[in-house]
Protein backbone atom coordinates (compact mmCIF):
# COMPACT_ATOMS: atom_id res chain seq x y z
CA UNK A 1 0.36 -21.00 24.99
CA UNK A 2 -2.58 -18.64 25.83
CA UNK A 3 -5.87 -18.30 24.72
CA UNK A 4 -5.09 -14.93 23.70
CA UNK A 5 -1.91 -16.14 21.67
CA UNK A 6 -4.09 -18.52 19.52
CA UNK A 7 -7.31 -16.04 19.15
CA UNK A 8 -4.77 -13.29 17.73
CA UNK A 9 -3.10 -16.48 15.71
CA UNK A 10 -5.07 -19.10 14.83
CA UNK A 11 -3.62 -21.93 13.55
CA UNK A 12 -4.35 -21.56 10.02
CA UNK A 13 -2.67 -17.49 10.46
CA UNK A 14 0.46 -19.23 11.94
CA UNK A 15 1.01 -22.26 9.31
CA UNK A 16 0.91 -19.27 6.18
CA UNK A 17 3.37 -17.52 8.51
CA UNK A 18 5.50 -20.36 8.94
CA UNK A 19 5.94 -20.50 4.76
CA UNK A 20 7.53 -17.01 4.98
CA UNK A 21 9.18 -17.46 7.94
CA UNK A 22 11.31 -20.50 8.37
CA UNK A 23 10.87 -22.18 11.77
CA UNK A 24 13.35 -21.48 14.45
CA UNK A 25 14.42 -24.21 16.76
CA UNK A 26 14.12 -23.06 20.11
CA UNK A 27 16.55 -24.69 22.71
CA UNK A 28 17.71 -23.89 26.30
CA UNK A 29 21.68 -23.60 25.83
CA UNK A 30 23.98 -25.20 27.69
CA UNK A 31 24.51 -24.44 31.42
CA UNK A 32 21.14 -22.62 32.07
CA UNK A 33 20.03 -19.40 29.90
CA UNK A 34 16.58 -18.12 28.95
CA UNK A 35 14.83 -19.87 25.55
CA UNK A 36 14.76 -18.02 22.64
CA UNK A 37 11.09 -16.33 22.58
CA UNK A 38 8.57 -17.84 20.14
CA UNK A 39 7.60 -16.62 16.91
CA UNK A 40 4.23 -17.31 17.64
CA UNK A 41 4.07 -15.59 20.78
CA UNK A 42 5.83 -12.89 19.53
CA UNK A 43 3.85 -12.42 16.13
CA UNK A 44 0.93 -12.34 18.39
CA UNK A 45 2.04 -9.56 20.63
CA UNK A 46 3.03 -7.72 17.08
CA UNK A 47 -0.53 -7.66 15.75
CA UNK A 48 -1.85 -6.86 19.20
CA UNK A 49 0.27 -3.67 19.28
CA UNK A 50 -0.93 -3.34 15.77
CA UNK A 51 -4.43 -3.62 16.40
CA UNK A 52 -4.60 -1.62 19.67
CA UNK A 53 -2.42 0.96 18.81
CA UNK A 54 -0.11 0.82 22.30
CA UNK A 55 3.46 1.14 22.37
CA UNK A 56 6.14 -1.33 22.46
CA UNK A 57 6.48 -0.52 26.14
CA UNK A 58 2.88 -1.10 26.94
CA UNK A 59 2.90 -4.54 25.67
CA UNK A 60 1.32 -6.27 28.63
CA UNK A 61 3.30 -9.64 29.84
CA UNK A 62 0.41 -12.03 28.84
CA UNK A 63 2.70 -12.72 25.75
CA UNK A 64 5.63 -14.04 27.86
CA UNK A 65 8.43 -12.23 25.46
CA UNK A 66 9.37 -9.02 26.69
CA UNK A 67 8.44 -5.81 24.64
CA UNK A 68 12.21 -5.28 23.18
CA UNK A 69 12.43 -9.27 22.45
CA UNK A 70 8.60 -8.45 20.64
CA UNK A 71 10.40 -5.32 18.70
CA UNK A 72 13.46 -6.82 17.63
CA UNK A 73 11.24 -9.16 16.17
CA UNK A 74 9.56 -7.17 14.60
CA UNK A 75 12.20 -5.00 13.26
CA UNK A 76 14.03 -7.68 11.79
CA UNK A 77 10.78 -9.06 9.97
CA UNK A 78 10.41 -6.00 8.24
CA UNK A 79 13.68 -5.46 7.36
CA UNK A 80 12.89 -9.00 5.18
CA UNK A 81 10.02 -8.04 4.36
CA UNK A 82 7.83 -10.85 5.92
CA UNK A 83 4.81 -9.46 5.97
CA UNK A 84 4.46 -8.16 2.51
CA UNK A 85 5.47 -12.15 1.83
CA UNK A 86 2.82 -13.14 4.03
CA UNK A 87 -0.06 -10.60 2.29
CA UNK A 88 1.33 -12.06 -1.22
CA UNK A 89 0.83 -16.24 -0.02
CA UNK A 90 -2.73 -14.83 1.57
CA UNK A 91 -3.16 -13.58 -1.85
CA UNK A 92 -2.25 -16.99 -3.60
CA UNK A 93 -4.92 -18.90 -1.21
CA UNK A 94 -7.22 -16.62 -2.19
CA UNK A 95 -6.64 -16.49 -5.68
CA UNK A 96 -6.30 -20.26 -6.12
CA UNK A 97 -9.57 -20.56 -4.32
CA UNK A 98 -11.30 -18.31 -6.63
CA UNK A 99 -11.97 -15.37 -3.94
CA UNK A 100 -10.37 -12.46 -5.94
CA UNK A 101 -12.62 -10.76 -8.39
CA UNK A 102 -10.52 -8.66 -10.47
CA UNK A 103 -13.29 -7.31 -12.52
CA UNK A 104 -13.67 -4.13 -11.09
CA UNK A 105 -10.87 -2.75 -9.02
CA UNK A 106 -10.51 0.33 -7.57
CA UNK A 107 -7.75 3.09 -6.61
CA UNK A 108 -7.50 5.77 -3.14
CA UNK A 109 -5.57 6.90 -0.61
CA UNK A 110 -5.95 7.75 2.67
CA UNK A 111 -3.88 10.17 4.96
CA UNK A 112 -2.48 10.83 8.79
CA UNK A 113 -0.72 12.78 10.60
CA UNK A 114 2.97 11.66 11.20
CA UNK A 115 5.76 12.88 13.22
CA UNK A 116 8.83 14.00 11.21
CA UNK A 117 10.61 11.20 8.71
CA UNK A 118 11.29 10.15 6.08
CA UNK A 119 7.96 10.06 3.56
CA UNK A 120 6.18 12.72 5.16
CA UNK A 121 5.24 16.03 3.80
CA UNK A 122 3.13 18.86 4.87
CA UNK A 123 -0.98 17.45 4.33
CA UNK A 124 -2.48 19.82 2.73
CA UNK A 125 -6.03 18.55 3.87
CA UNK A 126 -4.94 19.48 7.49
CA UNK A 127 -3.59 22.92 7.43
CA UNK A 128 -0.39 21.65 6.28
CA UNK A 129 0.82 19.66 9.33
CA UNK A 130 3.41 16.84 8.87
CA UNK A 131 1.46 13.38 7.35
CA UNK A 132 2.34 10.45 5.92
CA UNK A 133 0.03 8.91 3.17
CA UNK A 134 -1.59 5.26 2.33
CA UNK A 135 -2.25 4.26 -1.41
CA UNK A 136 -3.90 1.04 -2.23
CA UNK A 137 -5.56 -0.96 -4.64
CA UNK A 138 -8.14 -3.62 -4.00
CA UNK A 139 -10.50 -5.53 -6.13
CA UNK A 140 -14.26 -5.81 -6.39
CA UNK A 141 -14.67 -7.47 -2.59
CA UNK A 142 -12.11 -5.00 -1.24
CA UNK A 143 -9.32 -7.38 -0.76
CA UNK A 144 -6.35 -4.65 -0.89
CA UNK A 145 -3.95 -6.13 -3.77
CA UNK A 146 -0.99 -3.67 -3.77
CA UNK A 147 -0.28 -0.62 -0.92
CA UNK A 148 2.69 2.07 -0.68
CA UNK A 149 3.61 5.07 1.40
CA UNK A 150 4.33 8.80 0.99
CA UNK A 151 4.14 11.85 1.99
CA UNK A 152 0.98 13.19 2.38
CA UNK A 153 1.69 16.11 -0.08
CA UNK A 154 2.45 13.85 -2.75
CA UNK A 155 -0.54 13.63 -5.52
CA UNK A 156 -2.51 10.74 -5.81
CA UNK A 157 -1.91 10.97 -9.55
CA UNK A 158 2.14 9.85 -8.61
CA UNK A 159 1.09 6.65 -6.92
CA UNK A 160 -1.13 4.92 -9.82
CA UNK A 161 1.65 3.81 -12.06
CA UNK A 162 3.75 2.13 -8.82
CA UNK A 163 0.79 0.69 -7.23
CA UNK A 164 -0.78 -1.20 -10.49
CA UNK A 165 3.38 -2.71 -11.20
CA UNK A 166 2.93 -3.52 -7.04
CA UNK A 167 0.42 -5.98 -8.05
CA UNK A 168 2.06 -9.39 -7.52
CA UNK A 169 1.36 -12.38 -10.15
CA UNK A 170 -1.49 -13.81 -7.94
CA UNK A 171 -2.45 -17.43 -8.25
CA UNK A 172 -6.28 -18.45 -10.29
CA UNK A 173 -8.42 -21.09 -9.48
CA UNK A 174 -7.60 -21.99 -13.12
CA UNK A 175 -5.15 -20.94 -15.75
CA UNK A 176 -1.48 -18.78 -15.17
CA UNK A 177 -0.79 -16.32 -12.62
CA UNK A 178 -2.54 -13.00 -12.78
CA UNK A 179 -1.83 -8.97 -11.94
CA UNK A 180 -3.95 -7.41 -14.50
CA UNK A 181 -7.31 -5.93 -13.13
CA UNK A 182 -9.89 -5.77 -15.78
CA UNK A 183 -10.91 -2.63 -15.24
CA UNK A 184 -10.04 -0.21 -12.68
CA UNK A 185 -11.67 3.07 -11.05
CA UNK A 186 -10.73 5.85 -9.57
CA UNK A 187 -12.09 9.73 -8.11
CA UNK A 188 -11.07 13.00 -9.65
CA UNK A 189 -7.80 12.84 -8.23
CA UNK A 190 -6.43 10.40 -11.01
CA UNK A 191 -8.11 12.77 -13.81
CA UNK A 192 -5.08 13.22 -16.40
CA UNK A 193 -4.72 11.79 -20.08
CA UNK A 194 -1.38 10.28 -19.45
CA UNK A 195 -2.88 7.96 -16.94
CA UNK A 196 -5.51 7.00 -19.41
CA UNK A 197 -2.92 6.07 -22.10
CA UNK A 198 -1.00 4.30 -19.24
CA UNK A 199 -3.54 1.89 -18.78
CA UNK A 200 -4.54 1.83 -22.34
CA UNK A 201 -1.30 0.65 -22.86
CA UNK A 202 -1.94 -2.28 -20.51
CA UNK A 203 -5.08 -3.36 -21.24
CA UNK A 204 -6.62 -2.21 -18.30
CA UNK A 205 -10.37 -0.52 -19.22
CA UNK A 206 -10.84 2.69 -16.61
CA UNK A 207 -13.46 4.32 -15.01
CA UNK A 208 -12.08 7.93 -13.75
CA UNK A 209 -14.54 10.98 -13.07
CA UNK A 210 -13.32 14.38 -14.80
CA UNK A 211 -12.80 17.37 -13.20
CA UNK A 212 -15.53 19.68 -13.73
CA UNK A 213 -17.38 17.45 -15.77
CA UNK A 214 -18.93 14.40 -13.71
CA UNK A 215 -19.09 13.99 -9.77
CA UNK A 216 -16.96 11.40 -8.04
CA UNK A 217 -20.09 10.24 -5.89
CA UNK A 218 -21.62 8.44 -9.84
CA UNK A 219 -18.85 6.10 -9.17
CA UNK A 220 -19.44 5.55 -5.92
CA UNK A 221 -21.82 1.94 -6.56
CA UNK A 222 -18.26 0.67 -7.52
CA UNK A 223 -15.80 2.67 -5.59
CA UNK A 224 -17.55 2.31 -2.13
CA UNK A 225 -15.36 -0.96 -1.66
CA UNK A 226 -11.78 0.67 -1.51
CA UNK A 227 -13.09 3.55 1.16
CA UNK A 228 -14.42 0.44 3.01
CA UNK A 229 -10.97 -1.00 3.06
CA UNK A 230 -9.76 1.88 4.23
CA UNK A 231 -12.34 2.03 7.17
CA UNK A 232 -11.00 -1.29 7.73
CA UNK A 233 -7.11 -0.23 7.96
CA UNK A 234 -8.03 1.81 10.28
CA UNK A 235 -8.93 -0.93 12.11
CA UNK A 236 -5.32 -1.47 12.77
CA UNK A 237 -5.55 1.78 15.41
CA UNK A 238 -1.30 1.89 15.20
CA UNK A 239 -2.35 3.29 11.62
CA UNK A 240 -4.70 6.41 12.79
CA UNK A 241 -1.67 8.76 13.50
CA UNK A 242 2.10 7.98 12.19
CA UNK A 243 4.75 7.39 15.60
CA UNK A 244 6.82 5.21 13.60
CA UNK A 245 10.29 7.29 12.42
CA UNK A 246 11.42 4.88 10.14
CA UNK A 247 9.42 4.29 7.36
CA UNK A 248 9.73 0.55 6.82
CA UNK A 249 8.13 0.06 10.44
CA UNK A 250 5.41 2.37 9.35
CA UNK A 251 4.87 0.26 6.07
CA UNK A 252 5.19 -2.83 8.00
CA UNK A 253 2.08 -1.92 9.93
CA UNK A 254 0.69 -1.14 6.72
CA UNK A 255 1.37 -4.61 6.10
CA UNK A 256 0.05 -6.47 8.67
CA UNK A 257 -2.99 -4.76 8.57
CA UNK A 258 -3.56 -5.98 4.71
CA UNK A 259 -2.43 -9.09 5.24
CA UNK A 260 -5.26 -9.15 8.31
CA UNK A 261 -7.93 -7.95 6.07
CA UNK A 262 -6.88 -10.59 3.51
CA UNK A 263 -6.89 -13.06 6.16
CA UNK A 264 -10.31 -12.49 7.04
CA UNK A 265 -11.83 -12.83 3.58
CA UNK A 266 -9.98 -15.91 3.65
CA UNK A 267 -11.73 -17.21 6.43
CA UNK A 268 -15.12 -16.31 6.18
């Protein structure tokens, strides 16, 4: 294995992988063949294309597996969903450690541009040309606790609702499972009564800016965390522009780059 394989998947990555993904046994059949590629050679090369933003066919050979072994790896991951499963038992270390703070969460969305496919729309930030968009929710440290995809003309206001029911019961250092932020914030774009009452209804104390009454920048003390997140998705360059058609690959990437962020504030 190289050096590169275990910097991009250190060993404490691969064994919360391994919980989610149930460990192939890799053999040389009978009367010569080529091994079945490693999943930890091939997750590697995954969050490499992730992180660098090249294409499948760019994948340099370091890896050993060859770019279409790498993508039908990855294409059969995220058809089950892996690596939401592996950003949910992130979550759980984190939670039963005690690293969540769910005192103060906050709500945004970012967009890009996308080719056309499904959950894409015309952006209306960007004179209308095809985009796809990211919602997410993260709590006080910016640990991103639930994330969809749309189109980028769809209103912020549409994704609250979904993305507070995306939160997944999350293990606590002590006591039962929790998904409940205390209190959550949110910019101008989440301004409506209904939302209000939604929340009401749950228990969850908000802190939205009105339209033409307050600016968004008084939240910004607490709200600075989620448009750091974001900064930090686009650390995953893949995410800066939208190649994938399909938009379970493009979510997938979405993914990965939570579950890296998690992963971080895990280790440090």
């Amino acid at each position: 294995m190289t050096d590169l394989v275990e910097r991009l998947v250190p060993d404490e990555l691969w064994t919360l992988f391994r919980r989610v993904v149930p460990p192939t046994e890799v053999i040389r059949p009978q009367g010569g063949g080529k091994r079945r590629a490693g999943d930890r050679e091939c997750l590697a090369a995954i969050i490499f294309v992730a992180t660098s933003g090249c294409t499948w066919r760019q994948l340099p050979p370091v890896f050993g597996p060859a770019w279409p072994t790498v993508y039908r790896r990855f294409t059969q991951w995220s058809r089950d969903r892996v690596w939401a499963r592996l950003h949910r038992v992130i979550l759980d270390e984190l939670g039963a450690r005690g690293e969540l703070d769910w005192s103060r969460c906050a709500i945004d969305s970012v967009s890009v541009r996308a080719a056309k496919g499904p959950l894409t729309g015309p952006n209306p930030t960007d004179r209308g040309k095809p985009g796809s968009k990211i919602h997410l929710i993260t709590d006080r440290n910016g640990v991103p606790l639930s994330l969809g995809i749309s189109g980028a003309n769809m209103h912020d206001s549409l994704g609250l609702e979904p993305l507070v029911r995306g939160i997944p019961p999350i293990r606590s250092r002590r006591g039962p499972r929790r998904r409940r932020p205390a209190k959550l914030h949110a910019d101008k774009g989440y301004d409506y009564d209904h939302l209000r009452k939604w929340l009401r209804k749950r228990r969850i104390r908000h802190r939205i800016a009105r339209k033409g009454i307050e600016s968004s920048t008084r939240l910004g003390r607490h709200r600075w965390v989620v448009e750091r997140t974001v900064s930090w998705l686009a650390g995953c360059r893949r995410l800066h522009r939208r190649y994938e058609r399909k938009a379970e690959h493009f979510l997938a990437f979405v993914g990965i780059a939570a579950a890296l962020i998690s992963y971080r504030r895990l280790t440090n």
